[in-house]
C-alpha atoms as a PDB file:
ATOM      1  CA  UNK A   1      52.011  32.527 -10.762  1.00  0.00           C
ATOM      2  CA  UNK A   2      55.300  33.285  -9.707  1.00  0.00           C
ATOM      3  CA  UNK A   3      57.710  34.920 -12.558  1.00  0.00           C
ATOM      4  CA  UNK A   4      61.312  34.229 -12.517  1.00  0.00           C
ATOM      5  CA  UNK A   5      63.408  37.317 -11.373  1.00  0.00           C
ATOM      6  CA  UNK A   6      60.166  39.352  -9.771  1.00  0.00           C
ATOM      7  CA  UNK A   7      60.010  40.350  -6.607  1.00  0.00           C
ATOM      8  CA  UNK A   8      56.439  38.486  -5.698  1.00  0.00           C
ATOM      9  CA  UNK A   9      57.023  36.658  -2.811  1.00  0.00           C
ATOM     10  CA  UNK A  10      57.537  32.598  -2.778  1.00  0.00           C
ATOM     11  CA  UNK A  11      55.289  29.982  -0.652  1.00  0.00           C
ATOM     12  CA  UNK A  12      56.535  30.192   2.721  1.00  0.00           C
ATOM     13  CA  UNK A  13      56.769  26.270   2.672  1.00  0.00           C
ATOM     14  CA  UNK A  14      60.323  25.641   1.083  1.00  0.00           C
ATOM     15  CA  UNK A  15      61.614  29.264   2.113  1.00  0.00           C
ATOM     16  CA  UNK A  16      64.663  29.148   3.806  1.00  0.00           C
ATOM     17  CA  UNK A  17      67.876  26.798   4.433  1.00  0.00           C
ATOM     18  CA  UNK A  18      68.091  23.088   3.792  1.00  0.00           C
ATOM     19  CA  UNK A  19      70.679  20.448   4.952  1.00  0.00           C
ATOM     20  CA  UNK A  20      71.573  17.638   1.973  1.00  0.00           C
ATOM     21  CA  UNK A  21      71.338  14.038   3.792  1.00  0.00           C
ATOM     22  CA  UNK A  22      70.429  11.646   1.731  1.00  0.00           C
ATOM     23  CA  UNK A  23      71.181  10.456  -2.174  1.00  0.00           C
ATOM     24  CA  UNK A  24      68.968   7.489  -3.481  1.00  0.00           C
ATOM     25  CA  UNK A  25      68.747   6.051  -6.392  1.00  0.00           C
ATOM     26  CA  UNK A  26      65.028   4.687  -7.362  1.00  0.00           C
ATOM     27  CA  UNK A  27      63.641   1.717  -9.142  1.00  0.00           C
ATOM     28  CA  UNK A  28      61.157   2.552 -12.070  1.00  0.00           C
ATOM     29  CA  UNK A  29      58.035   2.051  -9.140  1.00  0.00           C
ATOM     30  CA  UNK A  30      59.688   4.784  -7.394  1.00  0.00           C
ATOM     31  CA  UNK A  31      61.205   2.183  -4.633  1.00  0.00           C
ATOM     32  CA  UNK A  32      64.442   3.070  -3.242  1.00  0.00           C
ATOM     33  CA  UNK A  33      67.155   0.311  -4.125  1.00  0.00           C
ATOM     34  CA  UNK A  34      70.041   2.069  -2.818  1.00  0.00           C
ATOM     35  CA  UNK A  35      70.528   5.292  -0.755  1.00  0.00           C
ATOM     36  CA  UNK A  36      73.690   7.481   0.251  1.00  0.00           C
ATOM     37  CA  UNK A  37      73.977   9.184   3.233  1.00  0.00           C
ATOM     38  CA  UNK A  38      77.526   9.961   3.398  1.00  0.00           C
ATOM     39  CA  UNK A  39      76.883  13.236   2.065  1.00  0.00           C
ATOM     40  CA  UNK A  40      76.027  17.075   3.035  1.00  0.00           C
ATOM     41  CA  UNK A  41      75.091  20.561   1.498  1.00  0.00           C
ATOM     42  CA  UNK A  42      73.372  23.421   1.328  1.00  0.00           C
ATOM     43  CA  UNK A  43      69.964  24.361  -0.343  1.00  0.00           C
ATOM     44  CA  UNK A  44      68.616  28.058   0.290  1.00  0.00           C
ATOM     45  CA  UNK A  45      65.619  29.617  -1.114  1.00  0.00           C
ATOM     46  CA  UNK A  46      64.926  32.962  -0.967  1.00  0.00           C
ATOM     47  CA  UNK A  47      61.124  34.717   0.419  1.00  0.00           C
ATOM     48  CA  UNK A  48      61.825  37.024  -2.940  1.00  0.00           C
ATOM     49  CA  UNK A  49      62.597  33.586  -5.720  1.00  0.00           C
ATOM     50  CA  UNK A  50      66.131  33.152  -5.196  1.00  0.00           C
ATOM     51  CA  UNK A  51      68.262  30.025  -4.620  1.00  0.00           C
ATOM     52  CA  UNK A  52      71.575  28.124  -4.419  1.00  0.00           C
ATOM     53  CA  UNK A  53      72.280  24.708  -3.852  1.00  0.00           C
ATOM     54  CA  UNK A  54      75.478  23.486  -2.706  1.00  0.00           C
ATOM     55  CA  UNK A  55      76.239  19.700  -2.597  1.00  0.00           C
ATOM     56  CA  UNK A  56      78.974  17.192  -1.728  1.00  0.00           C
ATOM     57  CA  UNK A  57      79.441  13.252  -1.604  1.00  0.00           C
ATOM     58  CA  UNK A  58      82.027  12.179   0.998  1.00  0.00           C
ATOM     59  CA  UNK A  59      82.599   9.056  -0.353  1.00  0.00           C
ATOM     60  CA  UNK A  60      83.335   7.329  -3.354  1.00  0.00           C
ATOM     61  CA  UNK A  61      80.557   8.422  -5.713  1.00  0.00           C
ATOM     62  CA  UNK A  62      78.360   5.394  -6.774  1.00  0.00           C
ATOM     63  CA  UNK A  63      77.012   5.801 -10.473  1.00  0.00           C
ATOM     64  CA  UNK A  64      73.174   6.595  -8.553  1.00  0.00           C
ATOM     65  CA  UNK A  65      72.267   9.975 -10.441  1.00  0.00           C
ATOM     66  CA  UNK A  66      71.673   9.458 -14.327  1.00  0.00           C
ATOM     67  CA  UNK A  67      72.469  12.805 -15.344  1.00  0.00           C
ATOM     68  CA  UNK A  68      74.733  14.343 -17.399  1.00  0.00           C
ATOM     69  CA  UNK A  69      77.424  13.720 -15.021  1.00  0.00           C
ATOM     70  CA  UNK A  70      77.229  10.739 -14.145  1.00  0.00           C
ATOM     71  CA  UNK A  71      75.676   8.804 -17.203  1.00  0.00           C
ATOM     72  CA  UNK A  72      74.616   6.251 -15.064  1.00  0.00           C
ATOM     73  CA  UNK A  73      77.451   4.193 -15.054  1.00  0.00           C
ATOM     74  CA  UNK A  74      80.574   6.734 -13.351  1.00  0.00           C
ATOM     75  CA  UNK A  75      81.771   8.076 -16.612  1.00  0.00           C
ATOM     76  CA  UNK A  76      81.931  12.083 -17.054  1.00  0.00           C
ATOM     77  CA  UNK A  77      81.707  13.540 -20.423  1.00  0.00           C
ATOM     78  CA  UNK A  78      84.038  16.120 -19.286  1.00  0.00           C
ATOM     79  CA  UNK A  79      84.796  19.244 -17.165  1.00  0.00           C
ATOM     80  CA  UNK A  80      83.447  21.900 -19.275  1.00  0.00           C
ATOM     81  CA  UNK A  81      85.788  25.074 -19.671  1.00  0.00           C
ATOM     82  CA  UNK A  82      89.528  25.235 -18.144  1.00  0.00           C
ATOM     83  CA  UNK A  83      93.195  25.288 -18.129  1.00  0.00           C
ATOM     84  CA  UNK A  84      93.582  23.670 -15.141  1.00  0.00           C
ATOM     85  CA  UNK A  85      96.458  20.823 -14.561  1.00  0.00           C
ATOM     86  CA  UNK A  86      95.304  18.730 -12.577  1.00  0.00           C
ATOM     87  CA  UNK A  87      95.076  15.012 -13.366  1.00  0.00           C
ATOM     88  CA  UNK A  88      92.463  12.973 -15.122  1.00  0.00           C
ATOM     89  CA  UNK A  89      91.936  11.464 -11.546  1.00  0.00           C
ATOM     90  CA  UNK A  90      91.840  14.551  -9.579  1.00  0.00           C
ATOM     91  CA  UNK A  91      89.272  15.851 -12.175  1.00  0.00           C
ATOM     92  CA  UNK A  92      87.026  12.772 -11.659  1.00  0.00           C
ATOM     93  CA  UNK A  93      87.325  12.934  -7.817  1.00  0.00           C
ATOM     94  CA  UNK A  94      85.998  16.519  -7.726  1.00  0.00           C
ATOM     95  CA  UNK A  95      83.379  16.070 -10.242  1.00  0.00           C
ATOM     96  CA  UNK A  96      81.797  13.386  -9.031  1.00  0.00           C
ATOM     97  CA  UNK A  97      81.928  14.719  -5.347  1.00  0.00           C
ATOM     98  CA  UNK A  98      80.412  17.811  -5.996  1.00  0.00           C
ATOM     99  CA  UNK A  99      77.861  20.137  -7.574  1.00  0.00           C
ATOM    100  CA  UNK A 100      76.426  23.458  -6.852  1.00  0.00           C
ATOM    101  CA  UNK A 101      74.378  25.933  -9.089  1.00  0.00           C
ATOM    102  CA  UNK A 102      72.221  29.449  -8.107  1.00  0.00           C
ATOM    103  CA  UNK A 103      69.311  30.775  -9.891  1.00  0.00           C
ATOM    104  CA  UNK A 104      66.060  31.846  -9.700  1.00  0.00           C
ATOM    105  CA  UNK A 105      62.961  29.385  -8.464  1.00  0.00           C
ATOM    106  CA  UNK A 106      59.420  29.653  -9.551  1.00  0.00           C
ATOM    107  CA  UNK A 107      57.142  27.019  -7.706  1.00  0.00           C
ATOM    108  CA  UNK A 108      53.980  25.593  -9.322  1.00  0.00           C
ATOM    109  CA  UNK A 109      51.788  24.377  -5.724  1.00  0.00           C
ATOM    110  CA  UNK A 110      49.088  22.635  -8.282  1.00  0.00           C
ATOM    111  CA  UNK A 111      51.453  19.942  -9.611  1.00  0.00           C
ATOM    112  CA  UNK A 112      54.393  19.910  -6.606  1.00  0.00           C
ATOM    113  CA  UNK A 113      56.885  21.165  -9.009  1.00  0.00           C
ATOM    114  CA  UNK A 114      59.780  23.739  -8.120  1.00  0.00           C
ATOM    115  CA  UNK A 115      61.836  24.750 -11.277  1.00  0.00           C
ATOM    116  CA  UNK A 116      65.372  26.132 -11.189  1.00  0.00           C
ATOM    117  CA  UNK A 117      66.856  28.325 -13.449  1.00  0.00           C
ATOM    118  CA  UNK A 118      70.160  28.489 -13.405  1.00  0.00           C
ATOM    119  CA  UNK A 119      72.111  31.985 -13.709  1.00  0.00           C
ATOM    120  CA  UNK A 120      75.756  30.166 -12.498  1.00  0.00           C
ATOM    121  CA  UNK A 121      76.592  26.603 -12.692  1.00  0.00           C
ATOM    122  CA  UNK A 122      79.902  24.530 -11.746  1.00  0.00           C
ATOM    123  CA  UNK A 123      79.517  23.402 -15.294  1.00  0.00           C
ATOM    124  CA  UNK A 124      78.979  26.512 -17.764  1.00  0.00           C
ATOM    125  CA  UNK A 125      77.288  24.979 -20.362  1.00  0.00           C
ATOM    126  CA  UNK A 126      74.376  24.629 -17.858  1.00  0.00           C
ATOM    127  CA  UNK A 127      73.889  28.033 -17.664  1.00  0.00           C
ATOM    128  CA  UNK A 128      70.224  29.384 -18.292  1.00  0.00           C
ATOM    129  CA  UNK A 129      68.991  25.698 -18.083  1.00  0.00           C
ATOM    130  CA  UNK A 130      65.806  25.068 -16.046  1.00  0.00           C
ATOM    131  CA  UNK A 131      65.767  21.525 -13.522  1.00  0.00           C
ATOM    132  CA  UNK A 132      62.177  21.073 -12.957  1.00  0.00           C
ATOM    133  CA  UNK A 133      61.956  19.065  -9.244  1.00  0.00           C
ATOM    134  CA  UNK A 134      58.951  18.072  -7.814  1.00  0.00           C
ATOM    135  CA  UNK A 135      58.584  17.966  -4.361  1.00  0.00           C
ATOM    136  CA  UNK A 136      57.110  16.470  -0.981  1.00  0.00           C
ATOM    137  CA  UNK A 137      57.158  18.509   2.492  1.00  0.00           C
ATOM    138  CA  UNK A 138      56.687  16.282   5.231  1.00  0.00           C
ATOM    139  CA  UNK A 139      57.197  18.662   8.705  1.00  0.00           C
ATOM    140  CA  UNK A 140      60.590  19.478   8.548  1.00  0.00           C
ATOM    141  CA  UNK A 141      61.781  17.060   5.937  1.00  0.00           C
ATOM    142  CA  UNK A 142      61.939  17.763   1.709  1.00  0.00           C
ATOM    143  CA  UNK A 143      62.083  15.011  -1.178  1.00  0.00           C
ATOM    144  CA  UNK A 144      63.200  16.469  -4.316  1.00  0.00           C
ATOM    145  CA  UNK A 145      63.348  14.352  -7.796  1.00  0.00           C
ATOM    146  CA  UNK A 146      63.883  15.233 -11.204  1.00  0.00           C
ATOM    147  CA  UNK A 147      60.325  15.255 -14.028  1.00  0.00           C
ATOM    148  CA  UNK A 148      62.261  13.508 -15.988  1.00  0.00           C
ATOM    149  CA  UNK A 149      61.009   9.940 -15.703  1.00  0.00           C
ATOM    150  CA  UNK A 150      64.438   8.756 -17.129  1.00  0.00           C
ATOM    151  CA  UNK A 151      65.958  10.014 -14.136  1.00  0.00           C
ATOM    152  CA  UNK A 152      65.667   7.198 -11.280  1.00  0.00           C
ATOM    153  CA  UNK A 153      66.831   9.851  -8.146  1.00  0.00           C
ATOM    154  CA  UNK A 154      65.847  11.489  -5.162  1.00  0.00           C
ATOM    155  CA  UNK A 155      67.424  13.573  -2.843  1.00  0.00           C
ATOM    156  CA  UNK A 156      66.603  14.065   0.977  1.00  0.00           C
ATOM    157  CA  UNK A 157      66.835  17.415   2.496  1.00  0.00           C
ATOM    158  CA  UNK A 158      66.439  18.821   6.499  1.00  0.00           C
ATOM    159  CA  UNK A 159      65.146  22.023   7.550  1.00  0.00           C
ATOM    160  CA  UNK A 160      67.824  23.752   9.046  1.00  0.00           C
END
């Protein structure tokens, strides 16, 4: 077992840096009904159980993810902390086009589950929070989706 913030070394299997390329959005069998592809980022884990994610949506942001972002219909609860200025409509363009987060990662081989624990967020109040993702490799190629059977995602990831 693999404790966050030690220095044992990670699996060499999702070591390294991965390319976001796909977004879909999954019935309740786990079938894809709708995928997004307009999209890129950054995934990196570290060989000592580090890791930062990095991800943007090109275009306009279909209500796919139910998370706390996107409540599965577009709507955003809000930005978190900040004076900023800008606009009601410049704050929905940004938060729904991107999201990034770094942490520790702790992988559990058994069950296929990775679990993030987030040190920095884009949105504070996530901070200390844990995502749990399982995960597929196929070759050169990860799946990662949320435990949470109330959340009908995937994303699609490239070695890089």
């Amino acid at each position: 077992m693999v404790i966050f913030g030690g220095c044992k070394q990670q699996p060499q299997g999702l070591t390294g840096s991965w390319k976001f390329v796909a977004d879909q959005q999954l019935d309740e069998s786990g079938h894809v009904v709708a995928e997004d592809r307009n999209v890129d980022g950054l995934l990196v884990y570290t060989a000592t159980g580090q890791m930062s994610v990095q991800l943007v949506w090109f275009g306009t942001r279909q209500p796919l993810i139910t998370d706390t972002v996107m409540n599965a219909d577009g709507v955003t609860p809000g930005i978190g902390l900040g004076t900023n200025k800008w606009s009601d409509k410049e704050n929905r363009a940004w938060i729904d086009s991107y999201d990034a987060y770094f942490g520790e990662y702790q992988i559990d081989e058994k069950n296929k589950v990775v679990t993030h624990r987030i040190n920095g967020n884009l949105r504070p109040e996530k901070k200390f929070k844990e995502y749990k993702r399982s995960y597929q490799l196929t070759g050169d190629t990860l799946y990662l989706k949320s435990t949470d059977p109330a959340m009908e995602w995937r994303t699609i990831w490239v070695r890089k």
